[in-house]
N, C-alpha and C. Protein backbone atom coordinates (compact mmCIF):
# COMPACT_ATOMS: atom_id res chain seq x y z
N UNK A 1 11.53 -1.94 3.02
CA UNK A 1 11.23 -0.57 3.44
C UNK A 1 9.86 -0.12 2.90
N UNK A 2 9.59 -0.20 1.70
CA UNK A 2 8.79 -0.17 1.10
C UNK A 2 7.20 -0.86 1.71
N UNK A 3 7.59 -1.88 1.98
CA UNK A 3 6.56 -2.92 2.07
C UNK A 3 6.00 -2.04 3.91
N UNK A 4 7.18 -1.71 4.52
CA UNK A 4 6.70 -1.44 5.85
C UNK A 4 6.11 -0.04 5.95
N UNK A 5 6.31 0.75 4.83
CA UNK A 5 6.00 2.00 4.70
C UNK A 5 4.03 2.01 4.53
N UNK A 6 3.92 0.86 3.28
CA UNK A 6 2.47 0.42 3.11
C UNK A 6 1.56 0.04 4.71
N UNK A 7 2.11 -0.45 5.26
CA UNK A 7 1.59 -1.27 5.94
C UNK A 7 1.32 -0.21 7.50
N UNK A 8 2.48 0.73 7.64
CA UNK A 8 2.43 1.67 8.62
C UNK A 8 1.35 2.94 8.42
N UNK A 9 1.09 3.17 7.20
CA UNK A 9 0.19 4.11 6.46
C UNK A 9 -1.44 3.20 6.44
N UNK A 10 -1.54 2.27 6.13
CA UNK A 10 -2.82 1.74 6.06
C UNK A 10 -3.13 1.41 7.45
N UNK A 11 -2.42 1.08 8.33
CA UNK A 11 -2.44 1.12 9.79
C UNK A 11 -3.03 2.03 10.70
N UNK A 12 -3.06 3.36 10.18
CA UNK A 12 -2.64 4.25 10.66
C UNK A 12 -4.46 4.73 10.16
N UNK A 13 -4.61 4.27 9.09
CA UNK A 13 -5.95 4.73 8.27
C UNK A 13 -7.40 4.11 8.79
N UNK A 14 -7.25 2.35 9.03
CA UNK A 14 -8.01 1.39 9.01
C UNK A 14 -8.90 1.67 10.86
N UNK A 15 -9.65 0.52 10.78
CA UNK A 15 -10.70 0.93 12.29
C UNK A 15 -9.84 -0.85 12.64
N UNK A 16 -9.41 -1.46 11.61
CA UNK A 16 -9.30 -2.85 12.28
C UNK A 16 -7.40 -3.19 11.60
N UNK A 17 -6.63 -2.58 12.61
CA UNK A 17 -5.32 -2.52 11.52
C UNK A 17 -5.12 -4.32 12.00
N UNK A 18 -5.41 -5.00 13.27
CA UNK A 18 -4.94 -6.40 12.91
C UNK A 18 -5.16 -6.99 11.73
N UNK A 19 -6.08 -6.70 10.96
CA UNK A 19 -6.21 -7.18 9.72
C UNK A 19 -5.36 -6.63 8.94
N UNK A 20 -4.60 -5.91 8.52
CA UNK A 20 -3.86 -4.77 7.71
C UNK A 20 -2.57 -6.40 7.76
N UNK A 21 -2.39 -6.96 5.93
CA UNK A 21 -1.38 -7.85 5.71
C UNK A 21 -0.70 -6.68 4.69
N UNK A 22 0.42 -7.05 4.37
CA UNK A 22 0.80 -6.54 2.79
C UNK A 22 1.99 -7.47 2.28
N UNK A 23 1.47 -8.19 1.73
CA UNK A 23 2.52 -9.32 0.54
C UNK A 23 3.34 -8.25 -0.33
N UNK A 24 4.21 -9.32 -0.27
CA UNK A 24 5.38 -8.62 -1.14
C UNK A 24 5.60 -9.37 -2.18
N UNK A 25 5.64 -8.90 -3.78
CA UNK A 25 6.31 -9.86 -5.03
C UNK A 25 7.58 -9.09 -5.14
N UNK A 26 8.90 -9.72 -5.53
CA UNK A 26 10.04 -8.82 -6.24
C UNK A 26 10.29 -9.43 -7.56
N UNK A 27 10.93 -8.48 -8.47
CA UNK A 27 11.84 -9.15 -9.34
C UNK A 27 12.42 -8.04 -10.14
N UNK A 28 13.33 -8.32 -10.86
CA UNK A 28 14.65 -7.77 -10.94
C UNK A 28 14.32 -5.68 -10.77
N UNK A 29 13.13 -5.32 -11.08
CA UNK A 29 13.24 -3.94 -11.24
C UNK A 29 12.24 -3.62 -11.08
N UNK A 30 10.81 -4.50 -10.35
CA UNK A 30 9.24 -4.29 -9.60
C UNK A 30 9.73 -4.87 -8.17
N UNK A 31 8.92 -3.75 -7.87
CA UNK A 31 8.14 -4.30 -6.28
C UNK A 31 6.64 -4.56 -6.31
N UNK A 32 5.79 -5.90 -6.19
CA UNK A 32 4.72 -5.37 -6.57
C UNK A 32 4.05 -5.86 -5.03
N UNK A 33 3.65 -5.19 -4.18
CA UNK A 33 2.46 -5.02 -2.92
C UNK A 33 1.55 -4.93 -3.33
N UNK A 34 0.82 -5.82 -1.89
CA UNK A 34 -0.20 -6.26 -2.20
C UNK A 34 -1.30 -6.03 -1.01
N UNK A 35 -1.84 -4.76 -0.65
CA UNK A 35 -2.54 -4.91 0.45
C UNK A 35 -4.05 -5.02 0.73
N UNK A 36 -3.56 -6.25 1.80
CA UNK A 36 -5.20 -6.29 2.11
C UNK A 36 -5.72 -6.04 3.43
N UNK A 37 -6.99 -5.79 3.45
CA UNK A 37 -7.91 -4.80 4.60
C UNK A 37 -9.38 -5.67 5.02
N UNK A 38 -9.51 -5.43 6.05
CA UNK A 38 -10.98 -6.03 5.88
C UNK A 38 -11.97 -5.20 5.07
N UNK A 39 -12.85 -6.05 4.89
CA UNK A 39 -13.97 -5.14 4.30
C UNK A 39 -14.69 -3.86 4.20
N UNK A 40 -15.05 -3.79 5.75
CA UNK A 40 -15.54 -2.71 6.22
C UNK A 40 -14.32 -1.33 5.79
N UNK A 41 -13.13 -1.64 6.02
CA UNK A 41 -12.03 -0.90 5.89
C UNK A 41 -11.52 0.04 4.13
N UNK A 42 -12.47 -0.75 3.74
CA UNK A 42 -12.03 -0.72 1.63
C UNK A 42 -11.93 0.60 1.82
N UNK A 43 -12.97 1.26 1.58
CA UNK A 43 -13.51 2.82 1.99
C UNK A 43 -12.32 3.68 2.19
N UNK A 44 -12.00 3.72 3.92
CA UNK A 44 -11.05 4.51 4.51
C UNK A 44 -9.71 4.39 3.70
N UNK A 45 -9.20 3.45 3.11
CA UNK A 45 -8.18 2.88 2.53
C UNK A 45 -7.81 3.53 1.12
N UNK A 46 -9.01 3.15 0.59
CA UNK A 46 -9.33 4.38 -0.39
C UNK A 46 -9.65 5.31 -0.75
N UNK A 47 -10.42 5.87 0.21
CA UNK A 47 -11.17 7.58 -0.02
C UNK A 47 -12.11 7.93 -1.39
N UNK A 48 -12.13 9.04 -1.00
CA UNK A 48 -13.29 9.54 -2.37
C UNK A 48 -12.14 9.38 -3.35
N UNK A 49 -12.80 8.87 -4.41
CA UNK A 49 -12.36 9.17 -6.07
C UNK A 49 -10.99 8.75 -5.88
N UNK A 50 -10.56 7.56 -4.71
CA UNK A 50 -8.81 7.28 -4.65
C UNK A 50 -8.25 7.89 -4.49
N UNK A 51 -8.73 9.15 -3.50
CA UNK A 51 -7.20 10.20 -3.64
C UNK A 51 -6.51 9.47 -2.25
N UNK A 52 -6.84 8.74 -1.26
CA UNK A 52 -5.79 8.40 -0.47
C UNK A 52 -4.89 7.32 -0.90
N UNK A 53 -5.44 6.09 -1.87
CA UNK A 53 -4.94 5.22 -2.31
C UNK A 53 -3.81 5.93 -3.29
N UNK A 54 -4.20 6.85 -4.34
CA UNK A 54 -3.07 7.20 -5.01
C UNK A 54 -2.12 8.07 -4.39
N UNK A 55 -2.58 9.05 -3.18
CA UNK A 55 -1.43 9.33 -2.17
C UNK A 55 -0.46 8.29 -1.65
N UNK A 56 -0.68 6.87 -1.43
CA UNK A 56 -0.44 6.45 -0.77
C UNK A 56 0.70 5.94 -1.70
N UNK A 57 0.45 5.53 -3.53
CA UNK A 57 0.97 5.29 -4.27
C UNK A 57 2.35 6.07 -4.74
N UNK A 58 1.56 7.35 -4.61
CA UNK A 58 2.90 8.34 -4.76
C UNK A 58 4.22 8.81 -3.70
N UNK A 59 3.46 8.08 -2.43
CA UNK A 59 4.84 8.00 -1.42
C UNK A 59 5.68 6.70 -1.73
N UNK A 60 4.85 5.55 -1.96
CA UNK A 60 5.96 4.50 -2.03
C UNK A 60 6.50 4.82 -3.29
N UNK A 61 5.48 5.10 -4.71
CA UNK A 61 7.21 5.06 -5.43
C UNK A 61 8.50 6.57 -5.24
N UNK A 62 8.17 7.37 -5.03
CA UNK A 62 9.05 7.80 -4.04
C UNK A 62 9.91 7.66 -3.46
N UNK A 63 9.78 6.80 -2.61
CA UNK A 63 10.78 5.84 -1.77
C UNK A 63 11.31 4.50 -2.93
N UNK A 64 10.76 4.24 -3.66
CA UNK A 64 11.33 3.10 -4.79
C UNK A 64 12.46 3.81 -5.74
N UNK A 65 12.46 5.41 -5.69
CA UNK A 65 13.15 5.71 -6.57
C UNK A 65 14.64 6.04 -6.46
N UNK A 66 15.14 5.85 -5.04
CA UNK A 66 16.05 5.48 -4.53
C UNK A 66 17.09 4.51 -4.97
N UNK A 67 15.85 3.27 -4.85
CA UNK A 67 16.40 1.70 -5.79
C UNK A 67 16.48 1.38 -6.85
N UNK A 68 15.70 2.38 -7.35
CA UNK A 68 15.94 2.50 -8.87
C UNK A 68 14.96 1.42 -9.38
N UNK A 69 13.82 1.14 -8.65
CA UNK A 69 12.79 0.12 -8.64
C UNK A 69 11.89 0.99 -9.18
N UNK A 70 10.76 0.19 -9.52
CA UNK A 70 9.47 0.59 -9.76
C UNK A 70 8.46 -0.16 -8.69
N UNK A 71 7.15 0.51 -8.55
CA UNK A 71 6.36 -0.24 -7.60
C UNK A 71 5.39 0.05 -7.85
N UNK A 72 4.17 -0.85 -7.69
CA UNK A 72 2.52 -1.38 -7.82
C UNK A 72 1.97 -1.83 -6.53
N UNK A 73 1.38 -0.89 -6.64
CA UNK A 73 0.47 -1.03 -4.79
C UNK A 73 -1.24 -1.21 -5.66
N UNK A 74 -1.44 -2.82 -4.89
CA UNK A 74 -2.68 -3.34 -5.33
C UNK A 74 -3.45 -3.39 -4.14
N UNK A 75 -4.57 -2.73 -3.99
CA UNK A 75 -5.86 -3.14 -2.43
C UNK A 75 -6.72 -3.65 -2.68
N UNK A 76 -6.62 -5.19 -1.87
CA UNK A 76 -8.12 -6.28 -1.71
C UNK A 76 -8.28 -6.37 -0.62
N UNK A 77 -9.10 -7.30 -0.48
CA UNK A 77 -10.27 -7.27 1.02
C UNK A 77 -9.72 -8.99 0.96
């Protein structure tokens, strides 16, 4: 859920969403995502000073807190 939540949001952000992947790590009480963007895309993905990236952070764990998970949303190119 999580993972599709990332991926529908950066989608939604990017000029090139075919590129838009997001890996998933689990284990017993992390989720850790992993999304990547093309290049040109870093920018939009992130915004000034990260406020969309840490928006983006504060919806998934949000939704992690449900599961009683924790989660780490990482963005590379």
């Amino acid at each position: 859920m999580m993972k599709e939540l990332v991926e529908l949001l950066a989608k939604a952000l990017v000029d090139h969403p075919d590129q838009v992947t997001v890996l998933q790590t689990d284990t017993e009480k992390t989720v850790n995502l992993q999304l990547l963007v093309a290049s040109d895309d870093m920018g939009k993905v992130i915004g000034k000073q990260g406020k969309i990236a840490n928006a983006m952070r504060t919806l998934v764990k949000a939704a992690a807190v449900k599961d009683g998970r924790r989660v780490h949303v990482d963005i590379d190119q």
